[in-house]
Protein backbone atom coordinates (compact mmCIF):
# COMPACT_ATOMS: atom_id res chain seq x y z
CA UNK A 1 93.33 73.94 121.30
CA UNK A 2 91.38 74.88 118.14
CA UNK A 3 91.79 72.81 114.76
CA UNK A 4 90.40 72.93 111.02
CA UNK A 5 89.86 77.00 111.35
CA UNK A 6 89.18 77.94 108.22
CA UNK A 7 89.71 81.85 106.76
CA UNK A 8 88.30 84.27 107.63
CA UNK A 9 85.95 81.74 111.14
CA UNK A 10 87.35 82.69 114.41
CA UNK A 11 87.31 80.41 117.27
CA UNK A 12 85.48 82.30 120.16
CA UNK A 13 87.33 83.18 123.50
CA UNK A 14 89.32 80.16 124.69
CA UNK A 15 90.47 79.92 128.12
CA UNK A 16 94.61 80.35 128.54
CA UNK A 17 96.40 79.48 131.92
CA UNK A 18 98.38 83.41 132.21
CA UNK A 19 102.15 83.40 131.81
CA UNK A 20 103.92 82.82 128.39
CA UNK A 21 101.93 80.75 125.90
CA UNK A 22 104.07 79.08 122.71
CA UNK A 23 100.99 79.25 120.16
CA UNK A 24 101.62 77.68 116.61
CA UNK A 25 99.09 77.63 113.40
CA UNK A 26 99.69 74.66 111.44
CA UNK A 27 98.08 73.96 107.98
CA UNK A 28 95.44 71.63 108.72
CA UNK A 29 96.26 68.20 108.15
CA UNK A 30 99.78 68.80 108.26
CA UNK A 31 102.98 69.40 110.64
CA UNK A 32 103.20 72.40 108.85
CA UNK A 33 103.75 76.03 110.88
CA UNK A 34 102.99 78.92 109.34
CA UNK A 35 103.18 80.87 112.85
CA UNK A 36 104.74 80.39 116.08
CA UNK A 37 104.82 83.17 118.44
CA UNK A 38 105.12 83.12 122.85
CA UNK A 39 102.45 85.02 123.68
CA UNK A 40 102.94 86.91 127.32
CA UNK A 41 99.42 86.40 128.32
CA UNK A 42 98.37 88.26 132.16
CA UNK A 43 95.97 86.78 134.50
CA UNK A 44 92.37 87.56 134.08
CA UNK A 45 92.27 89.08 131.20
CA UNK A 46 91.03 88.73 127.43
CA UNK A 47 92.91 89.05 124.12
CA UNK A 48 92.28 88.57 120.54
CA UNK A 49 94.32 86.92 118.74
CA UNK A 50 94.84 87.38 114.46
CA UNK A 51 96.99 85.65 111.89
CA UNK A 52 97.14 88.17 109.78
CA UNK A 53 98.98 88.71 105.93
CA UNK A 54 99.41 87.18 102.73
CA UNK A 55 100.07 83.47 103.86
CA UNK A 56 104.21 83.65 102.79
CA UNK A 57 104.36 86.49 105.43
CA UNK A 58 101.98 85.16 107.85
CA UNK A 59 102.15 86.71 111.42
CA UNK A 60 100.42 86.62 114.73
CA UNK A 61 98.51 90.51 115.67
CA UNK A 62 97.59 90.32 119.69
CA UNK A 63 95.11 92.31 120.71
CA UNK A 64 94.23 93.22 124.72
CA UNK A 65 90.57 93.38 124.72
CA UNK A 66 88.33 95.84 127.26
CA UNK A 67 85.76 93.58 127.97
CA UNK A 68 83.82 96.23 130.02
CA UNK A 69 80.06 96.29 130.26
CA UNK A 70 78.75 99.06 127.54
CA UNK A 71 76.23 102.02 129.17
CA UNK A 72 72.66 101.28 129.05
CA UNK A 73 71.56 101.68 125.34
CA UNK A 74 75.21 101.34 124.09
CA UNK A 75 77.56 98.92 122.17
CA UNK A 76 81.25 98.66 122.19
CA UNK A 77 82.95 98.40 118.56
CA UNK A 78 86.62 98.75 117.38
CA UNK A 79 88.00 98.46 113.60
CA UNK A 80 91.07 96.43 112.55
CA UNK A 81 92.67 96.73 108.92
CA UNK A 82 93.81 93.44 108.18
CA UNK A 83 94.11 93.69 104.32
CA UNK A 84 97.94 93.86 103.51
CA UNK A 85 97.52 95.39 100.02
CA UNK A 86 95.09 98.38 101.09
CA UNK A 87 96.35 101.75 102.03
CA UNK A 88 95.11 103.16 105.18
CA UNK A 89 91.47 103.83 105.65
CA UNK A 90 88.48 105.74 107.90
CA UNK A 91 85.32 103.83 108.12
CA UNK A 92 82.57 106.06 108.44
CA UNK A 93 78.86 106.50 108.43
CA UNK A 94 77.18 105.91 104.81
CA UNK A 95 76.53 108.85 102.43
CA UNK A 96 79.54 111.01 103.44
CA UNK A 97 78.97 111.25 106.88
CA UNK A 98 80.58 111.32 110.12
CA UNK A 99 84.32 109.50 110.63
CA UNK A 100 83.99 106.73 112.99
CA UNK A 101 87.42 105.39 113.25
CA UNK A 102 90.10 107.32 111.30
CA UNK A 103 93.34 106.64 109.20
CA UNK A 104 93.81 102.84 110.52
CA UNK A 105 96.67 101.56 108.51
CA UNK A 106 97.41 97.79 108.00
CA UNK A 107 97.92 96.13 111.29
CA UNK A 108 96.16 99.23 112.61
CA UNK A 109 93.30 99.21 115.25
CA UNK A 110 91.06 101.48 116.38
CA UNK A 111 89.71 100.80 120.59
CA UNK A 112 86.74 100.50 121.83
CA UNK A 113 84.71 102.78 121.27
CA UNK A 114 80.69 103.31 122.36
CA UNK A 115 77.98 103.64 119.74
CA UNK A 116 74.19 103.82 120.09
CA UNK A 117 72.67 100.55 119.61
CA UNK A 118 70.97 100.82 116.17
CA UNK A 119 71.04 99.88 112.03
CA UNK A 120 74.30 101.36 110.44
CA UNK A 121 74.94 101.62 106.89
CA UNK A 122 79.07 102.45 107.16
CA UNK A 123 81.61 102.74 104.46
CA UNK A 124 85.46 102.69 104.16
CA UNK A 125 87.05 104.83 102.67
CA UNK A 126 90.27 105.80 101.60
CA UNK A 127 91.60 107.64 104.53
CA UNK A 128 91.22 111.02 103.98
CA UNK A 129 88.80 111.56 100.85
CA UNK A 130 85.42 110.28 100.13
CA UNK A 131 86.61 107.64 97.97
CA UNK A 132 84.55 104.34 99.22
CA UNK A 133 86.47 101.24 98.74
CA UNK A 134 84.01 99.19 100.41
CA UNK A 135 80.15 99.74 101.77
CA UNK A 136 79.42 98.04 105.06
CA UNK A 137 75.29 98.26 105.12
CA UNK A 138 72.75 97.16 107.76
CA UNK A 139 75.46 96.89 110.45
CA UNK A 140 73.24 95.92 113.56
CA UNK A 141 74.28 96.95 116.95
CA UNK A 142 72.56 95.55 120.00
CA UNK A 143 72.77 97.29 123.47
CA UNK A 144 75.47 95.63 125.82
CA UNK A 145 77.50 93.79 122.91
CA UNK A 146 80.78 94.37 122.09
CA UNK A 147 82.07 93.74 118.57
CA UNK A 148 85.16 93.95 116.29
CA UNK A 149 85.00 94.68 112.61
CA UNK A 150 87.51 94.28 110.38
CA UNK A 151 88.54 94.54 106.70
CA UNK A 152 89.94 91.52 105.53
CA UNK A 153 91.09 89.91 102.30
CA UNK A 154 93.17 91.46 99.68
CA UNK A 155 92.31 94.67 97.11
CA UNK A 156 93.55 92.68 94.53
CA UNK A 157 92.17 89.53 95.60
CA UNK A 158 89.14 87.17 94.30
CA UNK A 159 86.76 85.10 95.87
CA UNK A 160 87.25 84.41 99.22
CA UNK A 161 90.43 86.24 99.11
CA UNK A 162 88.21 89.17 97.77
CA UNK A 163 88.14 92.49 100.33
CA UNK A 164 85.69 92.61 102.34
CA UNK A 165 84.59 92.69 106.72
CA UNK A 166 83.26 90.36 109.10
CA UNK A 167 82.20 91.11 112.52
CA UNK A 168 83.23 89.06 115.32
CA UNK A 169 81.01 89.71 118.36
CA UNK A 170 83.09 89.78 121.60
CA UNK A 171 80.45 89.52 124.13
C-alpha cells in the first residue's frame, strides 16, 4: 500500500476494506520484515497506525482515531510518547504554565482533546517537575483541524535519531 516511508513521514489516511488486515513493514528495498501484525480493523472508521521503538524491538502502536468535527473556534489535538529511552512526560504550556496532557509514558497517548485555535509555545517536561526536556514553540492551531503530536526519536540519540516532535494533521 505505501512504500519508501522514510522516519519519522507518515503516509496520510489510506483506505482499508474492515475485517482483519495482515500489515507488514519491510526495509525498503528488501524482503526484509521488521513488523507484521493482523490488525482487527471495524467498518467505517479511522485509525492511526505507528511503528514505534528502537528498530531491534520494532512494533506496531494502533490507534482508534475520533475523527469528529471540532466546535466552532476549536481544534482537536492528542500527544503520543514514542521515544523508548524517555521517562514519562506532561507537555504543557511554555513558561511553567498550565498541564495539557499529563504523565504519558512510552507507548502512552493522551485523546482528543479541544483547544482554542491559536499560536502555542508548549514544552515537555519531565512528568511531574518543571524540568523541560524539550520546547515545542509556535505550535499553530487552526479552527476545525485535528492533529497529533508526538515526541519521537531517542534521549540519547543524534541527528535524525535526535528527540524531538512532529505534528501529523488528521483532518
Amino acid at each position: 500500500a505505501v512504500s519508501n516511508l522514510q522516519f519519522p513521514a507518515n503516509t496520510g489516511y489510506v483506505s482499508l476494506n474492515a475485517g482483519t488486515r495482515n500489515v507488514k513493514v519491510n526495509v525498503t528495498g528488501t524482503s526484509t520484515t521488521v513488523i507484521e501484525a493482523d490488525l482487527a480493523l471495524d467498518p467505517n472508521a479511522n485509525y492511526s497506525v505507528f511503528a514505534v521503538n528502537t528498530v531491534s524491538n520494532i512494533e506496531p502502536l494502533v490507534l482508534a482515531d475520533d475523527l469528529s468535527a471540532p466546535a466552532p473556534g476549536k481544534a482537536h489535538v492528542r500527544f503520543v510518547h514514542l521515544s523508548p529511552d524517555a521517562p514519562a512526560v506532561d507537555v504543557a504550556l511554555a513558561g511553567g504554565g498550565a498541564v495539557l496532557f499529563g504523565n504519558v509514558p512510552f507507548k502512552g497517548f493522551e485523546g482528543f482533546t479541544p483547544l482554542d485555535a491559536g499560536t502555542y509555545d508548549l514544552e515537555v517536561r519531565l512528568a511531574g517537575t518543571s524540568t523541560v526536556v524539550l520546547p515545542l514553540p509556535g505550535i499553530t492551531l487552526n479552527a476545525g483541524t485535528i492533529y497529533t503530536v508526538f515526541a519521537k526519536g531517542l534521549v540519547s540519540g543524534s541527528g535524525a535519531q535526535a528527540l524531538g516532535a512532529e505534528i501529523i494533521v488528521n483532518m
